[in-house]
PDB file of N, CA and C in Angstrom:
ATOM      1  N   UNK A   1    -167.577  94.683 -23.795  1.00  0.00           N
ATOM      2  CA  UNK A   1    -168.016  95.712 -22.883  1.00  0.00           C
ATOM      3  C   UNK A   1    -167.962  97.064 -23.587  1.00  0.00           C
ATOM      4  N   UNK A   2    -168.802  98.029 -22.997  1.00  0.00           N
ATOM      5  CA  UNK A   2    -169.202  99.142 -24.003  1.00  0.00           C
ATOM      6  C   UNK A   2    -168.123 100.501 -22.771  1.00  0.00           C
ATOM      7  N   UNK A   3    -168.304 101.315 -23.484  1.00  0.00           N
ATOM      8  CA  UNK A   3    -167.711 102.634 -22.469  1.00  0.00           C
ATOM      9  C   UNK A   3    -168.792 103.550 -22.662  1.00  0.00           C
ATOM     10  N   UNK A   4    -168.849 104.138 -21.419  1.00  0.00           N
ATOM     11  CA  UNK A   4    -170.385 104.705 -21.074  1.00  0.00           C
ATOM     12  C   UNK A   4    -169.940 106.335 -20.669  1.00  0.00           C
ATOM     13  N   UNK A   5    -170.291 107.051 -21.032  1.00  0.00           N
ATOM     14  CA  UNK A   5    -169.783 108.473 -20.809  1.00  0.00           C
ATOM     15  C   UNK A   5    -171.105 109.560 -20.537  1.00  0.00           C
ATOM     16  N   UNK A   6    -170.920 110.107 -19.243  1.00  0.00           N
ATOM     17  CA  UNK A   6    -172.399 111.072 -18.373  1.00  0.00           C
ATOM     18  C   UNK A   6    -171.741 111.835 -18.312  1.00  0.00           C
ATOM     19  N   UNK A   7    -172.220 112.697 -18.923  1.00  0.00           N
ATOM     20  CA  UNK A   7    -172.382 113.945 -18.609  1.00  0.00           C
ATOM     21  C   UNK A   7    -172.894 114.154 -16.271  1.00  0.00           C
ATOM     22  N   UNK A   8    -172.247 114.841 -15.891  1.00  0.00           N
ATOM     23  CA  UNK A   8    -172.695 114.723 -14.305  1.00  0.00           C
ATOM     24  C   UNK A   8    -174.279 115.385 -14.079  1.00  0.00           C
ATOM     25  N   UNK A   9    -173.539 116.975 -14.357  1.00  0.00           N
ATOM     26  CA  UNK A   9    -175.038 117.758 -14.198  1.00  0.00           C
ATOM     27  C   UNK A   9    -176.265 117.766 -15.023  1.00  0.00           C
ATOM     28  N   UNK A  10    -177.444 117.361 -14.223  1.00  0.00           N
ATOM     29  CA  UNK A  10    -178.406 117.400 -14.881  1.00  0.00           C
ATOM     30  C   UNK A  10    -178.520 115.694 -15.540  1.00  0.00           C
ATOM     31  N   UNK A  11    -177.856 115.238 -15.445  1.00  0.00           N
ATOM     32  CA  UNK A  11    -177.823 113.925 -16.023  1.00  0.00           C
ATOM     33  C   UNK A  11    -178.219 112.670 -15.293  1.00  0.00           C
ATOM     34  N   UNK A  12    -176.646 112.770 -14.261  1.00  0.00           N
ATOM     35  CA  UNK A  12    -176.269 111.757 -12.958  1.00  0.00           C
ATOM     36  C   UNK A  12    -177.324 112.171 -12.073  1.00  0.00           C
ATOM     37  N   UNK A  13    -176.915 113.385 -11.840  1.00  0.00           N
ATOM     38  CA  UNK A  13    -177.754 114.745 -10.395  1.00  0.00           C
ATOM     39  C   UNK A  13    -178.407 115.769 -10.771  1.00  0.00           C
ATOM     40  N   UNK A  14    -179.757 116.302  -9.939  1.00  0.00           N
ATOM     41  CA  UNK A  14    -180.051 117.107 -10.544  1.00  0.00           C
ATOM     42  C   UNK A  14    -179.173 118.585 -10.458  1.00  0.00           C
ATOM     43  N   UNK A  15    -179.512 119.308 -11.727  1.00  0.00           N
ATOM     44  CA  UNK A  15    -178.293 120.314 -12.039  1.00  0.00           C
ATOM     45  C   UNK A  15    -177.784 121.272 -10.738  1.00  0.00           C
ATOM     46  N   UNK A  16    -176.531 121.332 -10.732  1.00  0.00           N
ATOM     47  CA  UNK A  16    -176.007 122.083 -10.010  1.00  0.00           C
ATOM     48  C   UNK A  16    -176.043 121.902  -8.666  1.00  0.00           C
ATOM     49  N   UNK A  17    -176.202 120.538  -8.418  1.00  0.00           N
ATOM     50  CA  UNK A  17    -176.545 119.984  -7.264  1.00  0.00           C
ATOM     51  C   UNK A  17    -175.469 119.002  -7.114  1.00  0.00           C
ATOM     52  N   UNK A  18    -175.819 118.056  -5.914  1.00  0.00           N
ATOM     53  CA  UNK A  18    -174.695 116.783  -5.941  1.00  0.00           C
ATOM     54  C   UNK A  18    -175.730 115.515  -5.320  1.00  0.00           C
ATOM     55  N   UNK A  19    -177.480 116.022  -6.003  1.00  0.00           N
ATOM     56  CA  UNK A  19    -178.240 115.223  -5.053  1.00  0.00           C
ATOM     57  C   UNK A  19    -178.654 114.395  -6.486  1.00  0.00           C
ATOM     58  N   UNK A  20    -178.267 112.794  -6.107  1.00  0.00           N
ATOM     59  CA  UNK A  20    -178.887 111.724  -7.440  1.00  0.00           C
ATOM     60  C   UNK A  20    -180.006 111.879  -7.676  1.00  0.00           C
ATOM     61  N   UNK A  21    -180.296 111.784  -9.270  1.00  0.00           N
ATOM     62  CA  UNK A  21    -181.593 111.436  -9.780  1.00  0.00           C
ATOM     63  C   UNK A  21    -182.113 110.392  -9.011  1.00  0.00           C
ATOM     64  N   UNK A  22    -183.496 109.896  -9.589  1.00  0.00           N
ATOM     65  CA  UNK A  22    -184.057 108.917  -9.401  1.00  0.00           C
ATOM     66  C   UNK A  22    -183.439 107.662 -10.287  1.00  0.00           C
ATOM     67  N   UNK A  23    -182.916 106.616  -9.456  1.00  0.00           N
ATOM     68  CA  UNK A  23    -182.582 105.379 -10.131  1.00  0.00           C
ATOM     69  C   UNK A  23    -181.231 105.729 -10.673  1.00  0.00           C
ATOM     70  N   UNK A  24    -180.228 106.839 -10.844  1.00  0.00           N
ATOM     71  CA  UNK A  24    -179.136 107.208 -11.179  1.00  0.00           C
ATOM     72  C   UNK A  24    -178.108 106.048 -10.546  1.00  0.00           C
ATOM     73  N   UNK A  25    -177.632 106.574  -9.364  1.00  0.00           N
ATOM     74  CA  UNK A  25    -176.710 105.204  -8.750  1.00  0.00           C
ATOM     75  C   UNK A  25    -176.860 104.187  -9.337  1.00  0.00           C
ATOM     76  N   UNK A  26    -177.947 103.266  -9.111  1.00  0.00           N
ATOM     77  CA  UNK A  26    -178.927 101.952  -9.560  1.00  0.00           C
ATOM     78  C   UNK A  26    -178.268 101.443 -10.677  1.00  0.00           C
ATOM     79  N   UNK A  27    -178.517 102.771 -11.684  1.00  0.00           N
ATOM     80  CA  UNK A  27    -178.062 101.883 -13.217  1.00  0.00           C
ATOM     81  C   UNK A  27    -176.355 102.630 -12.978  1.00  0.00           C
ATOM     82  N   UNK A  28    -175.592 102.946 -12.647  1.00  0.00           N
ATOM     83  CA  UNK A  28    -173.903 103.253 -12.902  1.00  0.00           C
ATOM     84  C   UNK A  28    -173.822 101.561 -12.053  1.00  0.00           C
ATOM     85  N   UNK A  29    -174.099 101.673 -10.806  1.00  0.00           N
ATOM     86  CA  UNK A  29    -174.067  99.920 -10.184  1.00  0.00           C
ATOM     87  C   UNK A  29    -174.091  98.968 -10.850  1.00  0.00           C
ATOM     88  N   UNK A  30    -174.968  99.167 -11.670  1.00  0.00           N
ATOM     89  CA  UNK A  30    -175.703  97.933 -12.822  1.00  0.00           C
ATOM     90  C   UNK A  30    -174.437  97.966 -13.589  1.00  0.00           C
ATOM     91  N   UNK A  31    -174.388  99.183 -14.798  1.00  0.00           N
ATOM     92  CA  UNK A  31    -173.216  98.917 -15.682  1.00  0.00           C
ATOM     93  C   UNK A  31    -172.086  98.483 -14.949  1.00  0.00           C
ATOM     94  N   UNK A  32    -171.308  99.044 -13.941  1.00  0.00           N
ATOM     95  CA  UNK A  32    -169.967  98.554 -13.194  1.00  0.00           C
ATOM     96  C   UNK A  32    -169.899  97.284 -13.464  1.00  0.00           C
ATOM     97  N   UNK A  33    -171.178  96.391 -12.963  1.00  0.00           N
ATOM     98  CA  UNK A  33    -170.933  94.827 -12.037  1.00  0.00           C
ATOM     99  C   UNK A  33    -171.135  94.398 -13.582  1.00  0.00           C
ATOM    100  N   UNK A  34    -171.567  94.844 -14.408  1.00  0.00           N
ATOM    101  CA  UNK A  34    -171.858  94.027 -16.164  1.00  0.00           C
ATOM    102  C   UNK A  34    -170.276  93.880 -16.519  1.00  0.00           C
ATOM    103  N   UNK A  35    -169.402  95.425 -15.887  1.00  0.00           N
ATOM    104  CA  UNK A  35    -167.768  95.312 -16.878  1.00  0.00           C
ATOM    105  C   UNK A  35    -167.946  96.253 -17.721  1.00  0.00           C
ATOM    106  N   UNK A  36    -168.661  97.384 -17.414  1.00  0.00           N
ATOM    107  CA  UNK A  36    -168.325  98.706 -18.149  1.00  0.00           C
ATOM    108  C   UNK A  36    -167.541  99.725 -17.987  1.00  0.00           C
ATOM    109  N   UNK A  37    -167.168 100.370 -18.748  1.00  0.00           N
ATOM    110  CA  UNK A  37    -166.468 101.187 -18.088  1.00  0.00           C
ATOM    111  C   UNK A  37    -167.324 102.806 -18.057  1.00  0.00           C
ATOM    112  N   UNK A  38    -167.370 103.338 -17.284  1.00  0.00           N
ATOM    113  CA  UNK A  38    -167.737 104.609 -16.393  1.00  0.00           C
ATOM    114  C   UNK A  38    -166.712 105.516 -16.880  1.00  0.00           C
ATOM    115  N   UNK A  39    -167.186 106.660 -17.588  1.00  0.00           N
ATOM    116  CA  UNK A  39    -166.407 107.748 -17.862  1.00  0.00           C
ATOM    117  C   UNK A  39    -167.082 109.018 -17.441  1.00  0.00           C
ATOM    118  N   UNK A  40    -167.078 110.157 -16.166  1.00  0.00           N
ATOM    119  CA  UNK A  40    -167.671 111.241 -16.180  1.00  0.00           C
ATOM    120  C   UNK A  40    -167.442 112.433 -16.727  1.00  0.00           C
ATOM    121  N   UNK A  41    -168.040 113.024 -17.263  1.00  0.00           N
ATOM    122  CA  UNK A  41    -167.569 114.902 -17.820  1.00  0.00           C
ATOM    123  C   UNK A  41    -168.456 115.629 -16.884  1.00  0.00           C
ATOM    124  N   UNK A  42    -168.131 116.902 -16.965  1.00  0.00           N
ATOM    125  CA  UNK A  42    -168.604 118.146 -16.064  1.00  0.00           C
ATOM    126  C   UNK A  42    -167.843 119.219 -16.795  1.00  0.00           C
ATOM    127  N   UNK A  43    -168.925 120.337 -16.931  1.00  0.00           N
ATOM    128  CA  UNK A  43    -168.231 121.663 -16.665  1.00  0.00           C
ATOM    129  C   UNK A  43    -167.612 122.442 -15.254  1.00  0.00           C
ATOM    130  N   UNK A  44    -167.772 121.727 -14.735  1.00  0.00           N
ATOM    131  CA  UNK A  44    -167.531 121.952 -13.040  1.00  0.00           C
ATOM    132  C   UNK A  44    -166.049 122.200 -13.049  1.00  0.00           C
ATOM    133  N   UNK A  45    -165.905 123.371 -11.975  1.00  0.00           N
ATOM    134  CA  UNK A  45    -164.377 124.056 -12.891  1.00  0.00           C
ATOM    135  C   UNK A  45    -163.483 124.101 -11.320  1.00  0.00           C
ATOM    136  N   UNK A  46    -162.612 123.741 -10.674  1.00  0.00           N
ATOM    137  CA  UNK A  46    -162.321 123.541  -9.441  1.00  0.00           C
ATOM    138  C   UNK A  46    -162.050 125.126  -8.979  1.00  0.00           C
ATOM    139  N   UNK A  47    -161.340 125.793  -9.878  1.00  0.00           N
ATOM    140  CA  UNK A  47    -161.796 127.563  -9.780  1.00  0.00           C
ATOM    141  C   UNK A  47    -162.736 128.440  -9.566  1.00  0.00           C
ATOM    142  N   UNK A  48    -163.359 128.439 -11.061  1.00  0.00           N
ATOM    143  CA  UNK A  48    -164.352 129.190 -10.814  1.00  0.00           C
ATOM    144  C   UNK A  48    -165.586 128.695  -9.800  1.00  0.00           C
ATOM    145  N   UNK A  49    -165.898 127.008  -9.879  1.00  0.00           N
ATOM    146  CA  UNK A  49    -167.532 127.225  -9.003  1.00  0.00           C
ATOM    147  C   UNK A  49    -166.866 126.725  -7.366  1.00  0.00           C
ATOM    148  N   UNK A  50    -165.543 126.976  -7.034  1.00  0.00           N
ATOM    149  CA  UNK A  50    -164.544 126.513  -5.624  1.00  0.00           C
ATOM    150  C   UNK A  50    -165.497 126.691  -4.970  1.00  0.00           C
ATOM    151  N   UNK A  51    -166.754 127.880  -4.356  1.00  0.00           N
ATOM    152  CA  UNK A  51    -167.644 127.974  -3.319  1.00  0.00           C
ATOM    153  C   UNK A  51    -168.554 127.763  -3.667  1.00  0.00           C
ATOM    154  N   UNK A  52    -169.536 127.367  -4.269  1.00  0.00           N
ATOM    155  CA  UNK A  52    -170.500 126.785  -5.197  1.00  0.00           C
ATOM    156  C   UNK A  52    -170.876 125.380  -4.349  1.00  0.00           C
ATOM    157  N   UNK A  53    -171.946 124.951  -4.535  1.00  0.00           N
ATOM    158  CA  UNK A  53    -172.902 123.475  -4.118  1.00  0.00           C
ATOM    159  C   UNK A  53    -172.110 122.452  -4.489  1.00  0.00           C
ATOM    160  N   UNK A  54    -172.180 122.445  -6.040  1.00  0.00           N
ATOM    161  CA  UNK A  54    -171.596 121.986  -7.130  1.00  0.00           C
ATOM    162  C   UNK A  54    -170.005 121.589  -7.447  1.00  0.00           C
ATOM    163  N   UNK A  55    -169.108 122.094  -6.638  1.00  0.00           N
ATOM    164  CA  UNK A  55    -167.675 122.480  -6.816  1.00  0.00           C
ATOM    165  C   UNK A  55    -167.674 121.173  -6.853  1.00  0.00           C
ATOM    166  N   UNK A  56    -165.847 121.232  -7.460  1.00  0.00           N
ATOM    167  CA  UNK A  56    -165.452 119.745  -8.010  1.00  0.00           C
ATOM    168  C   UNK A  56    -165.292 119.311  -6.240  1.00  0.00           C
ATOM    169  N   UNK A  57    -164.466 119.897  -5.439  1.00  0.00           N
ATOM    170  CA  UNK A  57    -164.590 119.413  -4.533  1.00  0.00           C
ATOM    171  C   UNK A  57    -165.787 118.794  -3.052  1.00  0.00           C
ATOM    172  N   UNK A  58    -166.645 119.389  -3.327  1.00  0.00           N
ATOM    173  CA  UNK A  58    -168.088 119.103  -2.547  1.00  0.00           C
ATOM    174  C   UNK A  58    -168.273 117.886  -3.794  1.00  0.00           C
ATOM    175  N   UNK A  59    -168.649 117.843  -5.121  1.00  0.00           N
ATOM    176  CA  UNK A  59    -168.905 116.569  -5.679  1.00  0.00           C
ATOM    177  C   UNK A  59    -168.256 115.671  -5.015  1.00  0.00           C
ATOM    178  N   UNK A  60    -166.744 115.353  -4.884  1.00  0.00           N
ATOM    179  CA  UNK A  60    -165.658 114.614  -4.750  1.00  0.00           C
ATOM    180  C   UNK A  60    -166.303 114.139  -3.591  1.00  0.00           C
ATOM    181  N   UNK A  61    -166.945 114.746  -2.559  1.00  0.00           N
ATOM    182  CA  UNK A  61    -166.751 114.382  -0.981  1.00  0.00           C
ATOM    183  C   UNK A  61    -168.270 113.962  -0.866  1.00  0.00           C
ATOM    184  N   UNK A  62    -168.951 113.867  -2.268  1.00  0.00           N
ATOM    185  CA  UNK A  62    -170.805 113.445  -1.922  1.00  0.00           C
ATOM    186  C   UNK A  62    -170.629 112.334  -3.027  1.00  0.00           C
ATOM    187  N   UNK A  63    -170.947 112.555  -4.300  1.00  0.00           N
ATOM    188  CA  UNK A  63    -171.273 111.519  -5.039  1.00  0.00           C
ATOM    189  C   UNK A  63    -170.579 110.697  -5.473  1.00  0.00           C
ATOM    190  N   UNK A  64    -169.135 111.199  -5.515  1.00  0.00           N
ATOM    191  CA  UNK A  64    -167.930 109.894  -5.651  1.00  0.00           C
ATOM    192  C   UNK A  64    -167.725 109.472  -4.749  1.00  0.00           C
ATOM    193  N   UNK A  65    -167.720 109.925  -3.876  1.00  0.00           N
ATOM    194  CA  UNK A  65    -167.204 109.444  -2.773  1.00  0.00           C
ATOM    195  C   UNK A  65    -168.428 108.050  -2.283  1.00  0.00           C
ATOM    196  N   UNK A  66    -169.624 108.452  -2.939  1.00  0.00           N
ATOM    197  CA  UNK A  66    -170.682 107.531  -2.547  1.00  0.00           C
ATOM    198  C   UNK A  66    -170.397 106.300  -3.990  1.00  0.00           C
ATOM    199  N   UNK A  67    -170.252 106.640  -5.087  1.00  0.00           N
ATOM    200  CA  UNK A  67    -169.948 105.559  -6.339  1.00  0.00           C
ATOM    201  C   UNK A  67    -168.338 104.511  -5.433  1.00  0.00           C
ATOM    202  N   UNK A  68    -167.384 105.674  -4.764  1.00  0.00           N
ATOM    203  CA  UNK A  68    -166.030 104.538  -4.364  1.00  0.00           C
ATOM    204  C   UNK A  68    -166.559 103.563  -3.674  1.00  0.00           C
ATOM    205  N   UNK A  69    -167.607 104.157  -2.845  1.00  0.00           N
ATOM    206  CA  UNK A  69    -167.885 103.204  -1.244  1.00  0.00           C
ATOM    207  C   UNK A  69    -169.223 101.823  -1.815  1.00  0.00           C
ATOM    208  N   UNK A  70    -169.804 102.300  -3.037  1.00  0.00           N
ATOM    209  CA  UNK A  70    -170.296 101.223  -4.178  1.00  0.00           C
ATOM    210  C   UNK A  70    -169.438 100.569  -5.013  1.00  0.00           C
ATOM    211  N   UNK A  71    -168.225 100.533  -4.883  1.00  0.00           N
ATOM    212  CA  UNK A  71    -167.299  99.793  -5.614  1.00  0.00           C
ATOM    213  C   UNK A  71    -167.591 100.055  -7.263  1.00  0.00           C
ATOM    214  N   UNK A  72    -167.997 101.186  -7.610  1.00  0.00           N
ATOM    215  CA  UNK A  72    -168.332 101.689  -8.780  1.00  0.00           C
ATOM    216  C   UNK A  72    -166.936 102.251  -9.482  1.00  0.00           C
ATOM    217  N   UNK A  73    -166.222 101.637 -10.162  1.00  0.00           N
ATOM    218  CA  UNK A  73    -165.099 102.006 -10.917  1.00  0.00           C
ATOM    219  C   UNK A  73    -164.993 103.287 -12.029  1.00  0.00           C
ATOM    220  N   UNK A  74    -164.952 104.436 -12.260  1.00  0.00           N
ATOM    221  CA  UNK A  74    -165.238 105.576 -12.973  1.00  0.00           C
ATOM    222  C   UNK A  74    -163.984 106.505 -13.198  1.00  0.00           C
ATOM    223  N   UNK A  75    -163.751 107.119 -13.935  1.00  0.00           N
ATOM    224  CA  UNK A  75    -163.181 108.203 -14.620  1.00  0.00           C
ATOM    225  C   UNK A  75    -163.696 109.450 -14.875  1.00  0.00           C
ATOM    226  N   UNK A  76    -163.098 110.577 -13.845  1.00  0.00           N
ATOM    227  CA  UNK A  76    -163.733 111.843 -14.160  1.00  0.00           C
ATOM    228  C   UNK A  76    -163.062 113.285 -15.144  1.00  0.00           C
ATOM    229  N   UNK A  77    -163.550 113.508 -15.528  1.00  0.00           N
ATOM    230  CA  UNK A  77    -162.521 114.680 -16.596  1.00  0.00           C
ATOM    231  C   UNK A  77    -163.510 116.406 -16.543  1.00  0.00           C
ATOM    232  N   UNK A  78    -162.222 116.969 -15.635  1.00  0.00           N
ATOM    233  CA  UNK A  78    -163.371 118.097 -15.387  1.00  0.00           C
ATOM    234  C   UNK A  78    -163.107 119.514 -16.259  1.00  0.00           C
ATOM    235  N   UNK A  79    -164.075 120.370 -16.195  1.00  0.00           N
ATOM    236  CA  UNK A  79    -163.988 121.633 -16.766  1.00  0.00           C
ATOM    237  C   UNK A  79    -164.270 120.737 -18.455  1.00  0.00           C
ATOM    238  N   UNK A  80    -165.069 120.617 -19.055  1.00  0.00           N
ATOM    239  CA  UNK A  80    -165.039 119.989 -19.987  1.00  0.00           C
ATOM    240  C   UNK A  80    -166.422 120.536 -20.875  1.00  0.00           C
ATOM    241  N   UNK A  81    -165.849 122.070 -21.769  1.00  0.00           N
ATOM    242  CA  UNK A  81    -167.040 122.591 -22.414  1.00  0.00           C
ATOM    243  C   UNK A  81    -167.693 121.404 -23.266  1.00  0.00           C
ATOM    244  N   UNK A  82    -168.903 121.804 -23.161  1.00  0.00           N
ATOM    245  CA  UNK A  82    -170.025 121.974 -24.223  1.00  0.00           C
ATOM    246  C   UNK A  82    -170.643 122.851 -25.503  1.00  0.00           C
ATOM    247  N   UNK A  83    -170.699 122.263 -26.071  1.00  0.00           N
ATOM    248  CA  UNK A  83    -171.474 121.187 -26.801  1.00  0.00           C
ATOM    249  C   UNK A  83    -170.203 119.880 -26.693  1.00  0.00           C
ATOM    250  N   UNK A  84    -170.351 118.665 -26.567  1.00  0.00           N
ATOM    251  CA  UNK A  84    -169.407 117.338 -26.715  1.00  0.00           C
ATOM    252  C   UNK A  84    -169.482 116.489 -27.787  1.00  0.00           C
ATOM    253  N   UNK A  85    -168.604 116.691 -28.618  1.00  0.00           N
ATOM    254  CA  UNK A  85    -168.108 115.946 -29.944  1.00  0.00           C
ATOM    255  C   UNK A  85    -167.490 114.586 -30.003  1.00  0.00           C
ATOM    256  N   UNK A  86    -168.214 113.897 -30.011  1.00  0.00           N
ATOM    257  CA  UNK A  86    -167.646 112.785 -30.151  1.00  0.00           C
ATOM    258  C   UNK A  86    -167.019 112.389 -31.524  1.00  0.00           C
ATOM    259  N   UNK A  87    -165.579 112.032 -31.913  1.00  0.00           N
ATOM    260  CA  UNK A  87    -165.332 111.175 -33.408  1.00  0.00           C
ATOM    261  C   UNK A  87    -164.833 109.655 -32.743  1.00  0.00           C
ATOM    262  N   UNK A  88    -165.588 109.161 -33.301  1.00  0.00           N
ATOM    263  CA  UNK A  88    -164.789 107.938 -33.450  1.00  0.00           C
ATOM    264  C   UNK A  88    -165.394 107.184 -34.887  1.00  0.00           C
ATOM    265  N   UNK A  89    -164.144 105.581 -34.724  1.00  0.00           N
ATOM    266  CA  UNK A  89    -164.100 105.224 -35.802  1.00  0.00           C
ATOM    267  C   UNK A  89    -164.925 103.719 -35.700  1.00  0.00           C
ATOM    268  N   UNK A  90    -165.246 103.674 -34.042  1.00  0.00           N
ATOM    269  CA  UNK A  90    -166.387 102.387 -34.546  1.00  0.00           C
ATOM    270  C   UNK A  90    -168.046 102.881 -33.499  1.00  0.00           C
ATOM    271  N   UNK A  91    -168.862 101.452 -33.893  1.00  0.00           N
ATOM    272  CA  UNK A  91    -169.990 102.299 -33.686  1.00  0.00           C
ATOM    273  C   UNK A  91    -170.533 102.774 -32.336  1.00  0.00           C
ATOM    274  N   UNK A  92    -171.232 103.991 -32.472  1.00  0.00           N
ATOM    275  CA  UNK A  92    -171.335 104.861 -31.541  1.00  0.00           C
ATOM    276  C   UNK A  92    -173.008 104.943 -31.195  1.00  0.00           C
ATOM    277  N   UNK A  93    -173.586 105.400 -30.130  1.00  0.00           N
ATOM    278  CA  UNK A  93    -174.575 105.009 -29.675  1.00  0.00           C
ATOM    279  C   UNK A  93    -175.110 106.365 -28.516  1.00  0.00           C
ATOM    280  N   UNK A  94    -175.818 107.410 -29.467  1.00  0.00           N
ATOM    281  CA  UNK A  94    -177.080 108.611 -28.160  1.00  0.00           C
ATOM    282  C   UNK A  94    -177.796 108.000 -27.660  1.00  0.00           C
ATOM    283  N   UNK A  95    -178.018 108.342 -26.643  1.00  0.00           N
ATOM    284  CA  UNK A  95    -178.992 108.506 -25.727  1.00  0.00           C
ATOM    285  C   UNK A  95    -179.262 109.881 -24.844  1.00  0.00           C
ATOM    286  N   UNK A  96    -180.036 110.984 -25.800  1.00  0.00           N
ATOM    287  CA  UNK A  96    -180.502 112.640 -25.853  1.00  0.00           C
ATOM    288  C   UNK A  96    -181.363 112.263 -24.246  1.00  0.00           C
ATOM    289  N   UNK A  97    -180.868 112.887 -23.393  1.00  0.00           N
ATOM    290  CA  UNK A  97    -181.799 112.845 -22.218  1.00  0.00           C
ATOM    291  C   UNK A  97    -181.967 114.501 -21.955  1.00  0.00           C
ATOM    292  N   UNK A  98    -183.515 114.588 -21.176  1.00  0.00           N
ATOM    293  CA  UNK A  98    -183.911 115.944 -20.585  1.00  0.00           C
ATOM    294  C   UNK A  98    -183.062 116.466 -19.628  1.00  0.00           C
ATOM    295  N   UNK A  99    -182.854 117.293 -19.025  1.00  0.00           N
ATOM    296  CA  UNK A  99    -182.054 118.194 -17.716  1.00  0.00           C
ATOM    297  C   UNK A  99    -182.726 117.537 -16.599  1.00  0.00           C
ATOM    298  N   UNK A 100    -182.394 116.584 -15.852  1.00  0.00           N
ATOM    299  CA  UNK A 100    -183.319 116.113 -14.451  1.00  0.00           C
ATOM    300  C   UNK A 100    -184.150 115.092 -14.705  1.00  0.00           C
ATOM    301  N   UNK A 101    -183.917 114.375 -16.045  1.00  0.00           N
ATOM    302  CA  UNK A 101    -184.922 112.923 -16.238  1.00  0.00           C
ATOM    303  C   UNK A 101    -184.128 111.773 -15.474  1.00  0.00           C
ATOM    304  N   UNK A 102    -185.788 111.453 -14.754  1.00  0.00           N
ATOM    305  CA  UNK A 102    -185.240 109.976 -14.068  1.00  0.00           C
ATOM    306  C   UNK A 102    -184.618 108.784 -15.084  1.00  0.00           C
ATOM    307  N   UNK A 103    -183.953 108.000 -14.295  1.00  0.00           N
ATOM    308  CA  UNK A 103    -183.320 106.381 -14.804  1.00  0.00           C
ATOM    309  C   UNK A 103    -184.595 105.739 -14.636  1.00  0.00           C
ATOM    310  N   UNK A 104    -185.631 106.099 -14.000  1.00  0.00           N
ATOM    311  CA  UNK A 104    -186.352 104.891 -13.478  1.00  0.00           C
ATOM    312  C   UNK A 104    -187.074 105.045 -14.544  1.00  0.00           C
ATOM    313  N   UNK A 105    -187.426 103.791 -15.047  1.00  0.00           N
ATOM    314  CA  UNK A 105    -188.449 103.403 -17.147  1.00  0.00           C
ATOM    315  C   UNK A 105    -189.786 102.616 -16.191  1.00  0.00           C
TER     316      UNK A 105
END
């Protein structure tokens, strides 16, 4: 099994929002029930964007809250600048997506 790591905004949802792409859910569902593991990042800062669309807490109460009630198993790690560096020591695998590109191929 592989470990799968999204970026939230712009990725999962469109940016700054907490509303899913097209086909987003669909494929995190898909990987879960395969035995992946789900890792999320965000710059989403529980401070600074607290009244914001976006806040960690409005996420918490829309789109996780919709992945728990999908039995979608995930890990979130917030406030988490950009640019994201990955090192590791075995092999590793991009996938460069646009700001708001659908899952659906």
């Amino acid at each position: 099994m592989s470990a799968y790591i999204f970026d939230i905004d712009g990725t999962l949802v469109k940016y700054h929002t907490n509303i899913w792409l097209e086909g987003a859910k669909e494929m995190l569902i898909k990987l879960c029930r395969e035995g992946h593991q789900i890792i999320l990042i965000t710059m989403r800062d529980f401070k600074r964007d607290e009244f914001k669309e976006w806040s960690p807490q409005r996420t918490m109460e829309t789109i996780l809250n919709e992945m728990d009630n999908e039995k979608i198993k995930f890990h979130v790690l917030w406030n988490v600048n950009s640019p994201r560096i990955l090192c590791d020591d075995s092999h590793v695998e991009l996938e460069k997506r646009k700001t708001n590109q659908s899952w659906i191929k």
